[in-house]
N, C-alpha and C. Protein backbone atom coordinates (compact mmCIF):
# COMPACT_ATOMS: atom_id res chain seq x y z
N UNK A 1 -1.07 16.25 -23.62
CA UNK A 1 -1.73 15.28 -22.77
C UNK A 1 -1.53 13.88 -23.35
N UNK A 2 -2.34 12.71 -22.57
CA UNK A 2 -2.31 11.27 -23.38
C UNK A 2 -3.11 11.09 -24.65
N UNK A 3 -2.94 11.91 -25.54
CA UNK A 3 -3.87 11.88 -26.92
C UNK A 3 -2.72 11.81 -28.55
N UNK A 4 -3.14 11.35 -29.15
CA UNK A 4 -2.80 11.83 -30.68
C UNK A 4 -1.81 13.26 -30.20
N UNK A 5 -0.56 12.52 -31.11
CA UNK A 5 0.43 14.12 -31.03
C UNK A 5 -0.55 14.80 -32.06
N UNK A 6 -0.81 14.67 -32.49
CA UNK A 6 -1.54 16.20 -33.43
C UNK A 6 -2.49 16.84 -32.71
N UNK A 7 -3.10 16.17 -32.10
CA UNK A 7 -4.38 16.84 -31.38
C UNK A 7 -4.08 17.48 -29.39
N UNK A 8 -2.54 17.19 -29.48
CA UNK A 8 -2.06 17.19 -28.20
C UNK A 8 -2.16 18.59 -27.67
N UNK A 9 -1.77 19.13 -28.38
CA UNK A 9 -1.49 20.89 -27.93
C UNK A 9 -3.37 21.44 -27.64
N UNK A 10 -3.90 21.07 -29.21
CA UNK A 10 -5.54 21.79 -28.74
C UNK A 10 -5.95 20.78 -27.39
N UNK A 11 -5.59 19.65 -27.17
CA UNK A 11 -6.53 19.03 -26.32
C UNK A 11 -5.94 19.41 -24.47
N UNK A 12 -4.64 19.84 -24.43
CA UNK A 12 -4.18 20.38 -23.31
C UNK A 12 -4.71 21.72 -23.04
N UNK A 13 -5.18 22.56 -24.33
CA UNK A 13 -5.48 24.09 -24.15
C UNK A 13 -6.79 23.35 -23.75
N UNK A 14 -7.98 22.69 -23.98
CA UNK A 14 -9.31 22.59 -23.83
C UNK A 14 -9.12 22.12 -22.36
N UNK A 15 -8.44 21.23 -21.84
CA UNK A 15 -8.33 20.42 -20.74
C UNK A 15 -8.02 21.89 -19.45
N UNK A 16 -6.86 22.62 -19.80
CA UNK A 16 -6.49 23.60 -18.97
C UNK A 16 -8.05 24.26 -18.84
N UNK A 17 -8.35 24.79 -20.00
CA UNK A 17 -9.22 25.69 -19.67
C UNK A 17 -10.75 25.32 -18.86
N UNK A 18 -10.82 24.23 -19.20
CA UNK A 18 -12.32 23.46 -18.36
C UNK A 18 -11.72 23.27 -16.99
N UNK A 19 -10.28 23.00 -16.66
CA UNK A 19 -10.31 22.93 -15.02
C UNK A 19 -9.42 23.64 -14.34
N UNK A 20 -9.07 24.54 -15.14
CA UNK A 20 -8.41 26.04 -14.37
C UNK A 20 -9.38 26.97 -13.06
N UNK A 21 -11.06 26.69 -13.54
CA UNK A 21 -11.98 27.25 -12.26
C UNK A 21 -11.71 26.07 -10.38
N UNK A 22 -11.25 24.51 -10.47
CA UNK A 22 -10.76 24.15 -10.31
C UNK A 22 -9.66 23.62 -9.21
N UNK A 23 -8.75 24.22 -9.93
CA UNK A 23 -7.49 23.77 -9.32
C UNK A 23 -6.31 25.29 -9.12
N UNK A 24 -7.06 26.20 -9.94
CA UNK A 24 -6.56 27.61 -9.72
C UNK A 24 -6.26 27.80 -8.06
N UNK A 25 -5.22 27.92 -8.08
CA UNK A 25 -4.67 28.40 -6.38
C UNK A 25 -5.33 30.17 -6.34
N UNK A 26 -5.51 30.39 -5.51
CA UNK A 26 -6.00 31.47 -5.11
C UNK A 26 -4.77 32.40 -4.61
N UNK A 27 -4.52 33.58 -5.81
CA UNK A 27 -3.34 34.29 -5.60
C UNK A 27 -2.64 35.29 -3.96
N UNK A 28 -3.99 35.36 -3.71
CA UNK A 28 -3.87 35.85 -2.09
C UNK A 28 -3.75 35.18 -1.24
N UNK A 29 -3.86 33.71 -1.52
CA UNK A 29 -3.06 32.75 -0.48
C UNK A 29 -1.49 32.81 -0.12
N UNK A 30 -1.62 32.47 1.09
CA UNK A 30 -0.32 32.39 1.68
C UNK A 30 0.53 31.61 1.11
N UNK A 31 2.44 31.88 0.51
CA UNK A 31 3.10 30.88 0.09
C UNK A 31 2.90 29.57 0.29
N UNK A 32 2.74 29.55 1.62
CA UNK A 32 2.82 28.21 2.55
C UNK A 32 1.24 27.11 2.53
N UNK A 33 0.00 28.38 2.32
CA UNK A 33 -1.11 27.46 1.78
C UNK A 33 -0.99 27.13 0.09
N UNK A 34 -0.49 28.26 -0.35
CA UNK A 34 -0.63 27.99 -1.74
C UNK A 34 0.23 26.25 -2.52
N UNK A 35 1.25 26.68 -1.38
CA UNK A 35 2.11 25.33 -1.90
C UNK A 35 1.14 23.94 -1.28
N UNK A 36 0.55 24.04 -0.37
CA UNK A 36 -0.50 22.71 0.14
C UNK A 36 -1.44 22.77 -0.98
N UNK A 37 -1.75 23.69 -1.35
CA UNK A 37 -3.23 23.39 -2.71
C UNK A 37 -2.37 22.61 -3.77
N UNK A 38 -0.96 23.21 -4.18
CA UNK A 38 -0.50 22.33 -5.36
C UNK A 38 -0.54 20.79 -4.36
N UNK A 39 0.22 20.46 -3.54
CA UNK A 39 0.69 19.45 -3.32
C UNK A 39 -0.73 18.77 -3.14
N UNK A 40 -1.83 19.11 -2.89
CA UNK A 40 -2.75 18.28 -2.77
C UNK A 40 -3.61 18.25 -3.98
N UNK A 41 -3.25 18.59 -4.97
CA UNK A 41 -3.75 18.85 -5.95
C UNK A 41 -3.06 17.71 -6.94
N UNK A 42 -1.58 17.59 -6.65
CA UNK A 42 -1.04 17.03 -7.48
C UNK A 42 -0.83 15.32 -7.25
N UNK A 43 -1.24 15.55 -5.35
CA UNK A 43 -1.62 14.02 -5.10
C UNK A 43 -2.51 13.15 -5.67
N UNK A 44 -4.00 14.35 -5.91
CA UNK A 44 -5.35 13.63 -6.41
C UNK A 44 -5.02 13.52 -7.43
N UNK A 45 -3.71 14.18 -8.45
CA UNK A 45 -4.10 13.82 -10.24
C UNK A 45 -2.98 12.45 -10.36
N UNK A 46 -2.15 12.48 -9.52
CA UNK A 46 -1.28 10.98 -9.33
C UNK A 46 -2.55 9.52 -9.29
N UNK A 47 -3.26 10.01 -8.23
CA UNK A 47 -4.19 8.71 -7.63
C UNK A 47 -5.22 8.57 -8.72
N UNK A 48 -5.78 9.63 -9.58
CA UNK A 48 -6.40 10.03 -10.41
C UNK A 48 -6.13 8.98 -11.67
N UNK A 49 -4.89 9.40 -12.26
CA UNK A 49 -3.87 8.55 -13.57
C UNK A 49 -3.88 7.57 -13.20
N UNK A 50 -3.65 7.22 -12.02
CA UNK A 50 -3.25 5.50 -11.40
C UNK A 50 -4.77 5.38 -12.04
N UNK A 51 -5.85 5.61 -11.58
CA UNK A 51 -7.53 4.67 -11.34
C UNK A 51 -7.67 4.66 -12.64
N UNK A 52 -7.43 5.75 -13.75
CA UNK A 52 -8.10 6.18 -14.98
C UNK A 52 -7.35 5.49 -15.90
N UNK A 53 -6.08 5.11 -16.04
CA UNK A 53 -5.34 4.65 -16.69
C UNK A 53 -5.28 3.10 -16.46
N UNK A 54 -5.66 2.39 -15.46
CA UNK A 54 -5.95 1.24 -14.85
C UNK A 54 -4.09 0.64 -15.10
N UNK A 55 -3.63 2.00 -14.63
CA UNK A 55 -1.76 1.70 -14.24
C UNK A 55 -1.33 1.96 -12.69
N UNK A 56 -1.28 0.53 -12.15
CA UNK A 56 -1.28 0.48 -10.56
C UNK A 56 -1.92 1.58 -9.94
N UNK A 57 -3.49 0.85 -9.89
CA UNK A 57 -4.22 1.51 -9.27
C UNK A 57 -4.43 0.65 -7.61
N UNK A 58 -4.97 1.66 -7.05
CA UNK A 58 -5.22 1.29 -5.36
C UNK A 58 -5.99 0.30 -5.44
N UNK A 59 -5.69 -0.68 -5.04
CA UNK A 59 -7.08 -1.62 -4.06
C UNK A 59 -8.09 -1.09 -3.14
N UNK A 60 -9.29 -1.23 -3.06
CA UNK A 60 -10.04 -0.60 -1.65
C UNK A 60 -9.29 -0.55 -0.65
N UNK A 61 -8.82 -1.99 -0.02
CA UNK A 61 -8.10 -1.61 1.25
C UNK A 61 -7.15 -1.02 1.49
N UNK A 62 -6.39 -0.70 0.44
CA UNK A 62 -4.99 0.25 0.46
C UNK A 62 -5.26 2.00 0.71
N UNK A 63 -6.43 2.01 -0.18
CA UNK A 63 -7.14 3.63 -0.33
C UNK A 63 -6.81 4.59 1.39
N UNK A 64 -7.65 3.28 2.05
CA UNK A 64 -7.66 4.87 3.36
C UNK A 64 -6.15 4.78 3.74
N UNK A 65 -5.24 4.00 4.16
CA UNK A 65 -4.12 4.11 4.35
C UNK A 65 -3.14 5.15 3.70
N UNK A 66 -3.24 4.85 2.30
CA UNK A 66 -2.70 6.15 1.41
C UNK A 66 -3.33 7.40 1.47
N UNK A 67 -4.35 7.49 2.11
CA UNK A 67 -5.27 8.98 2.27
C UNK A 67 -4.42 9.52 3.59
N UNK A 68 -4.11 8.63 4.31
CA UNK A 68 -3.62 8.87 5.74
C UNK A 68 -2.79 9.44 5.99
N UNK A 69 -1.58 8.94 4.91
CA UNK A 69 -0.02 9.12 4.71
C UNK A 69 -0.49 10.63 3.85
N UNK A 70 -1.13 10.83 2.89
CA UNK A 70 -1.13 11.87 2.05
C UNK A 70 -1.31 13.09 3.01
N UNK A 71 -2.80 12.92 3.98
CA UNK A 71 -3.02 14.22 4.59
C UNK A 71 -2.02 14.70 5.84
N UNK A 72 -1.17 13.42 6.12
CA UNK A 72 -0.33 13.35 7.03
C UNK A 72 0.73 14.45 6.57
N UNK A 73 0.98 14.10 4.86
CA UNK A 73 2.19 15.40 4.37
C UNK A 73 1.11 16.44 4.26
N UNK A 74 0.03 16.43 4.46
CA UNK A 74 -0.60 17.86 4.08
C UNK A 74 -0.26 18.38 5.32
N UNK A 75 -0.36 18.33 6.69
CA UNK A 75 0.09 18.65 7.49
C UNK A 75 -1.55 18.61 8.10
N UNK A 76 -2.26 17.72 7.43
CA UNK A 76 -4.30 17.71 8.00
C UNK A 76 -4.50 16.28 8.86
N UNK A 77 -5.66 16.24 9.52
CA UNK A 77 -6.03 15.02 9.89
C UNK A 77 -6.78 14.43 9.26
N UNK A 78 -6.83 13.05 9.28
CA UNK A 78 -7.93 12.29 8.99
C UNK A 78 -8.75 12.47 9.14
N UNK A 79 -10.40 12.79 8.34
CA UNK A 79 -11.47 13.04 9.27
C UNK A 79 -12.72 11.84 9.19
């Protein structure tokens, strides 16, 4: 993860294991849902790094627009 190389390996095993309940895809999902849980999964940890890292993060007014475009590839609507 973004930590001390020494402490990198334990701090990825602690990190997996606190949000594996999570982000765990559900093995009896369908290929086709299972691949929408990653992809939406991997949108929120993009937008996530951007806010947390304060490395080009969204403006308010940009937010719903990029929500739009995102659920648009999810194949969801806006609600």
């Amino acid at each position: 993860m973004l930590s001390d190389p020494k402490l990198a390996d334990r701090m990825l095993a602690r990190w997996a294991e606190r949000f594996q309940q999570w982000v765990q895809v559900p093995a009896e999902a369908s290929a086709e849902e299972q691949s929408r849980l990653h992809a939406a999964r991997l949108l929120a940890d993009g937008a996530w790094l951007a806010d947390s890292s304060n490395t080009f993060p969204l403006i308010k007014s940009e937010r719903p627009g990029v929500l739009a475009v995102a659920l648009e590839l999810l194949g969801e609507k806006a609600r």
